[in-house]
N, C-alpha and C. Protein backbone atom coordinates (compact mmCIF):
# COMPACT_ATOMS: atom_id res chain seq x y z
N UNK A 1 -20.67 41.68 192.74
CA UNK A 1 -21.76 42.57 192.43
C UNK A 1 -21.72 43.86 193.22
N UNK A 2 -21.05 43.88 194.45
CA UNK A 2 -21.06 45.10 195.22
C UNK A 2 -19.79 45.65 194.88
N UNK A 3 -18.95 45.61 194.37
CA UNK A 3 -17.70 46.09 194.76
C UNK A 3 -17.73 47.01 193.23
N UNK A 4 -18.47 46.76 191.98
CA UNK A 4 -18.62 48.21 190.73
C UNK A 4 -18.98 48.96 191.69
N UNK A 5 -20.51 49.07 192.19
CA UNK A 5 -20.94 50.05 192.80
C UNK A 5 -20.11 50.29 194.02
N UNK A 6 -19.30 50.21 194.46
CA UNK A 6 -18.56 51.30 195.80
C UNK A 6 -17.63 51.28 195.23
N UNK A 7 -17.17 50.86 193.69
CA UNK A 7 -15.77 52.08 193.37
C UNK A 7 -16.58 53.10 192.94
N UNK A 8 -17.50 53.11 192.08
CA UNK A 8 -18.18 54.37 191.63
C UNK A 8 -18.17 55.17 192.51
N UNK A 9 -19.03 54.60 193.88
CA UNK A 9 -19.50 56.12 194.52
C UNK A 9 -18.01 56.29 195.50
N UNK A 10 -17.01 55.68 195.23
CA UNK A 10 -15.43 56.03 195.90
C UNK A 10 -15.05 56.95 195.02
N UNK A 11 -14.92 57.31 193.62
CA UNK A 11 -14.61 57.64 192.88
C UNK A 11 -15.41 58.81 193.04
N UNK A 12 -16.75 59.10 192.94
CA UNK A 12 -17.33 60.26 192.97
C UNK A 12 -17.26 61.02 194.20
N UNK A 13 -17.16 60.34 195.44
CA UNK A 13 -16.79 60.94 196.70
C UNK A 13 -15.32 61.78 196.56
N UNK A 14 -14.62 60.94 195.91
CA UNK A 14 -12.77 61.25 195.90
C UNK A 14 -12.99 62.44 194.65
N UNK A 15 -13.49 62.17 194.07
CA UNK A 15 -13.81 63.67 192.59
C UNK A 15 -14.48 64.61 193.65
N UNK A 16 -14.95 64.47 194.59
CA UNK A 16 -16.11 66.12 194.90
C UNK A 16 -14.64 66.29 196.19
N UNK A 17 -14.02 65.50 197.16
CA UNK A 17 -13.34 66.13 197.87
C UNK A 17 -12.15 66.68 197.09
N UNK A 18 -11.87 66.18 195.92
CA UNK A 18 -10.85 66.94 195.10
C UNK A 18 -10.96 68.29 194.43
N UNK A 19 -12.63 68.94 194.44
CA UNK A 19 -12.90 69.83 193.83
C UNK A 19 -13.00 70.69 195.22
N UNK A 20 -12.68 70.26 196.32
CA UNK A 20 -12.91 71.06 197.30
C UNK A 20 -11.77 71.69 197.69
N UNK A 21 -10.49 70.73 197.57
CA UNK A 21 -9.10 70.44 198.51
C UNK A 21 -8.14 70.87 197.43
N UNK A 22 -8.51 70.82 196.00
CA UNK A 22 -7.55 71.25 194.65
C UNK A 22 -6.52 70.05 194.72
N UNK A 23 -5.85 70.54 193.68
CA UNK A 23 -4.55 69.23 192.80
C UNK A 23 -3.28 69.63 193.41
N UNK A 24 -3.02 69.85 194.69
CA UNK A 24 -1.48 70.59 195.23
C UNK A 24 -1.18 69.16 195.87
N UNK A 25 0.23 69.41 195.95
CA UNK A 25 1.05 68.41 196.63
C UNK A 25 1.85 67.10 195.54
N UNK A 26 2.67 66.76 195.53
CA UNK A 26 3.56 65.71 195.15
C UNK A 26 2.28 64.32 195.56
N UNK A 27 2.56 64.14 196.89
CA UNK A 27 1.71 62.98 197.43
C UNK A 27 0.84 62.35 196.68
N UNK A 28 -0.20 63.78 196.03
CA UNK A 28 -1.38 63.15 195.61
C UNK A 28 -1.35 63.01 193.88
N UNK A 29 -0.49 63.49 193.86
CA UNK A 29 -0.38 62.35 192.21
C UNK A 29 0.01 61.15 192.28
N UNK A 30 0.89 60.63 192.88
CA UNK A 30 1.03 59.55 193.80
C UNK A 30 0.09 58.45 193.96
N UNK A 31 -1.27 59.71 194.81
CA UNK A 31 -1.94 58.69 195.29
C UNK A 31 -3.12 58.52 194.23
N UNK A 32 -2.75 59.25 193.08
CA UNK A 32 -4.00 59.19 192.32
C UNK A 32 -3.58 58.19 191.12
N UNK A 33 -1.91 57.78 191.23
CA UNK A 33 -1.50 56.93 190.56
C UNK A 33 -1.71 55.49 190.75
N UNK A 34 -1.82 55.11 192.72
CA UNK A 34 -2.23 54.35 193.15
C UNK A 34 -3.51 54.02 193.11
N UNK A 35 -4.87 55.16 192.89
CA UNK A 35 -5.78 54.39 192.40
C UNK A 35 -5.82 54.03 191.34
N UNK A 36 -5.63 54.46 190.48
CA UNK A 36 -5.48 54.33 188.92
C UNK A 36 -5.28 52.87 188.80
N UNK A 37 -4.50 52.27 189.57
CA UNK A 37 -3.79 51.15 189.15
C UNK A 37 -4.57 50.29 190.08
N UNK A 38 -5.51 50.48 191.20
CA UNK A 38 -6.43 49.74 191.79
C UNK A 38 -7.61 49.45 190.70
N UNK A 39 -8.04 50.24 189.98
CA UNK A 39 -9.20 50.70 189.12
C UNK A 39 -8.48 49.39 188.13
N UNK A 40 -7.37 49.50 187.51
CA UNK A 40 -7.08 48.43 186.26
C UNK A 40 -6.90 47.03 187.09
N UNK A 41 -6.41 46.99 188.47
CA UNK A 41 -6.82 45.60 188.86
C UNK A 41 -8.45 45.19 188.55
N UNK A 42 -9.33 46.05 189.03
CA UNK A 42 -10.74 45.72 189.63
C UNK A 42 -11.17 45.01 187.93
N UNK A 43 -10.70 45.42 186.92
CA UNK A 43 -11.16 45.16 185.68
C UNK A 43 -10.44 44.05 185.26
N UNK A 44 -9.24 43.59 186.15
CA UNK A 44 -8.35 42.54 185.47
C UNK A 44 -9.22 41.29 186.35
N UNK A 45 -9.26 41.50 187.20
CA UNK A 45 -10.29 40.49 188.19
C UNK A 45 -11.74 40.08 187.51
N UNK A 46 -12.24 41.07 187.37
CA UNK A 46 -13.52 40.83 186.40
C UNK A 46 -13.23 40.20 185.59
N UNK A 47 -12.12 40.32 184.62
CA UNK A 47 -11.92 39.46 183.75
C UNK A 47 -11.20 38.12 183.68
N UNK A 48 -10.58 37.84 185.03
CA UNK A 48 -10.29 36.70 185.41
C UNK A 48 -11.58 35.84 185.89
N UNK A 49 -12.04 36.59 186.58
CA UNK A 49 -13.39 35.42 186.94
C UNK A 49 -14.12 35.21 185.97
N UNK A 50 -14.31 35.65 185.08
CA UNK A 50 -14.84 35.24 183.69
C UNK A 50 -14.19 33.93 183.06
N UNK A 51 -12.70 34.13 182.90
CA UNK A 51 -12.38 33.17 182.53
C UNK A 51 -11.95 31.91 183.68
N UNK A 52 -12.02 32.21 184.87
CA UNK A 52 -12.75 31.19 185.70
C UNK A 52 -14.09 30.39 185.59
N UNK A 53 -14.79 31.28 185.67
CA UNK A 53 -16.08 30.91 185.01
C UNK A 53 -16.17 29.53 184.09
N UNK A 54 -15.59 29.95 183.14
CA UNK A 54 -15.24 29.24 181.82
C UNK A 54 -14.17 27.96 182.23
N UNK A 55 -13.87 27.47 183.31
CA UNK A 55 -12.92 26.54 183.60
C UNK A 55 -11.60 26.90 183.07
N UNK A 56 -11.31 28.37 183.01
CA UNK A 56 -10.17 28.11 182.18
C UNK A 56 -9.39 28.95 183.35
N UNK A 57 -8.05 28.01 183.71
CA UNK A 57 -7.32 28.77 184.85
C UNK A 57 -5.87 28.95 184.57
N UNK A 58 -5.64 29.95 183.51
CA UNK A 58 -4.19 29.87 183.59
C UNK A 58 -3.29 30.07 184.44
N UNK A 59 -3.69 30.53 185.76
CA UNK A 59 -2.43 30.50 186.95
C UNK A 59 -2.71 29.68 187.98
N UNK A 60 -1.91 28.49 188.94
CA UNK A 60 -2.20 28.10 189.88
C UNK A 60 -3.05 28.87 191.32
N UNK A 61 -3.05 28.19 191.98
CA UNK A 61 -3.87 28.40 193.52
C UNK A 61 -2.69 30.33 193.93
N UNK A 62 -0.93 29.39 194.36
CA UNK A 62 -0.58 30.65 195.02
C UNK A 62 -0.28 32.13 194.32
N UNK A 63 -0.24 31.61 192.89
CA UNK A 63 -0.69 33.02 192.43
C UNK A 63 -1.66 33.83 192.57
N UNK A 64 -2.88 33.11 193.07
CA UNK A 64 -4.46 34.17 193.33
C UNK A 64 -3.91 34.57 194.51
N UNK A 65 -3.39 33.83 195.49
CA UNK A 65 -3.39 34.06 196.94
C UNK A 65 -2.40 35.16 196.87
N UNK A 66 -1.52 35.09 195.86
CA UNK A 66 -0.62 36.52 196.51
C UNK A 66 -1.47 37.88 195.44
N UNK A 67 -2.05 37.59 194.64
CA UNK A 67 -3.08 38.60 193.87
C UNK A 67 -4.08 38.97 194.31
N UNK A 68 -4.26 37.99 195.95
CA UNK A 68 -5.95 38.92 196.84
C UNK A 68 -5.06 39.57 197.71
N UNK A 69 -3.69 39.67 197.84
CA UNK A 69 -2.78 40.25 198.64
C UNK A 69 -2.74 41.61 198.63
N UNK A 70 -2.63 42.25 197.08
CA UNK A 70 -2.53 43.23 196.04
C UNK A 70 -2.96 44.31 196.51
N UNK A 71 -4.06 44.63 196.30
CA UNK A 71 -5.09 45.68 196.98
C UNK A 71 -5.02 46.09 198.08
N UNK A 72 -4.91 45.36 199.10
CA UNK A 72 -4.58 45.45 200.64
C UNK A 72 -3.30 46.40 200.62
N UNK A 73 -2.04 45.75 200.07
CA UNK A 73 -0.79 46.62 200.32
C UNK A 73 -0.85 47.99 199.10
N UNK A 74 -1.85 47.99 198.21
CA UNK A 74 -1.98 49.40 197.65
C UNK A 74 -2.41 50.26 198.58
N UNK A 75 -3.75 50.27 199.34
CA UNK A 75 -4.80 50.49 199.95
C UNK A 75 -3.90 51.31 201.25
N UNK A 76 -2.99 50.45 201.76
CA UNK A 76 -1.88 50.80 202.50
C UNK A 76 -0.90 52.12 202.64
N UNK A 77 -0.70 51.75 200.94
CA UNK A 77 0.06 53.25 200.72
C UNK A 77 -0.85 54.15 200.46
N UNK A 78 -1.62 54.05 200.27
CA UNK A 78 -2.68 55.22 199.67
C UNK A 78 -2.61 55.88 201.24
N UNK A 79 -3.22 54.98 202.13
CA UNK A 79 -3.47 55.85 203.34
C UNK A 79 -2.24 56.42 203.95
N UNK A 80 -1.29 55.89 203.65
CA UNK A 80 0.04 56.62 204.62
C UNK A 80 0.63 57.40 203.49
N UNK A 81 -0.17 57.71 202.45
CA UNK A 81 0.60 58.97 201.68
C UNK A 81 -0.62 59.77 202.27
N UNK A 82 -1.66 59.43 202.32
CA UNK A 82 -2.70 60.66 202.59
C UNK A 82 -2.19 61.01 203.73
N UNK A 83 -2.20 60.84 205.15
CA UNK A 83 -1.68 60.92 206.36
C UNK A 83 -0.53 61.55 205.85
N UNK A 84 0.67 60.99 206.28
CA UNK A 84 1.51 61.47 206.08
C UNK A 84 1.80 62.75 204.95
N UNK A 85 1.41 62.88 203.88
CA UNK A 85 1.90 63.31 203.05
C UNK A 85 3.63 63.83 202.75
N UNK A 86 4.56 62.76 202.15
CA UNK A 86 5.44 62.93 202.59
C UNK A 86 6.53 64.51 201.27
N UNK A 87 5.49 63.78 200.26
CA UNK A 87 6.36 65.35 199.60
C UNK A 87 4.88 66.23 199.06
């Protein structure tokens, strides 16, 4: 239940510093590719626990465990492309 609302206001925070800072750099397409693809997890999850919900589990235990992994090592690069910015 908390985690729609703080991508939204991540998303609207990351839209107003982008209207501040502009679209330059290699990095940040990059890193806007990396959210992009955080954003289609957050909706694939939603829709897994649904069909959790429903008793229906098509993947074992260590597949979730390396899929709560996911995010963490995106989250990762996001910040060491921001930092860094390497191109």
């Amino acid at each position: 239940g908390i985690m729609t609302p703080a991508m939204v206001a991540s998303l609207v925070f990351g839209f107003w510093l982008w209207l501040g800072y502009g679209f330059r750099g290699g990095w940040l397409h990059a890193k806007l590719a990396l959210v992009v693809l955080l954003i289609a997890f957050h909706f694939w999850c939603a829709a897994t626990i649904r069909k959790l919900a429903r008793d229906e589990t098509p993947h074992g235990h260590v597949f979730y465990r390396w899929m709560n992994e996911l995010p963490a090592v995106v989250m990762i690069g996001i910040v060491i492309l921001v930092v860094v910015k390497p191109f």
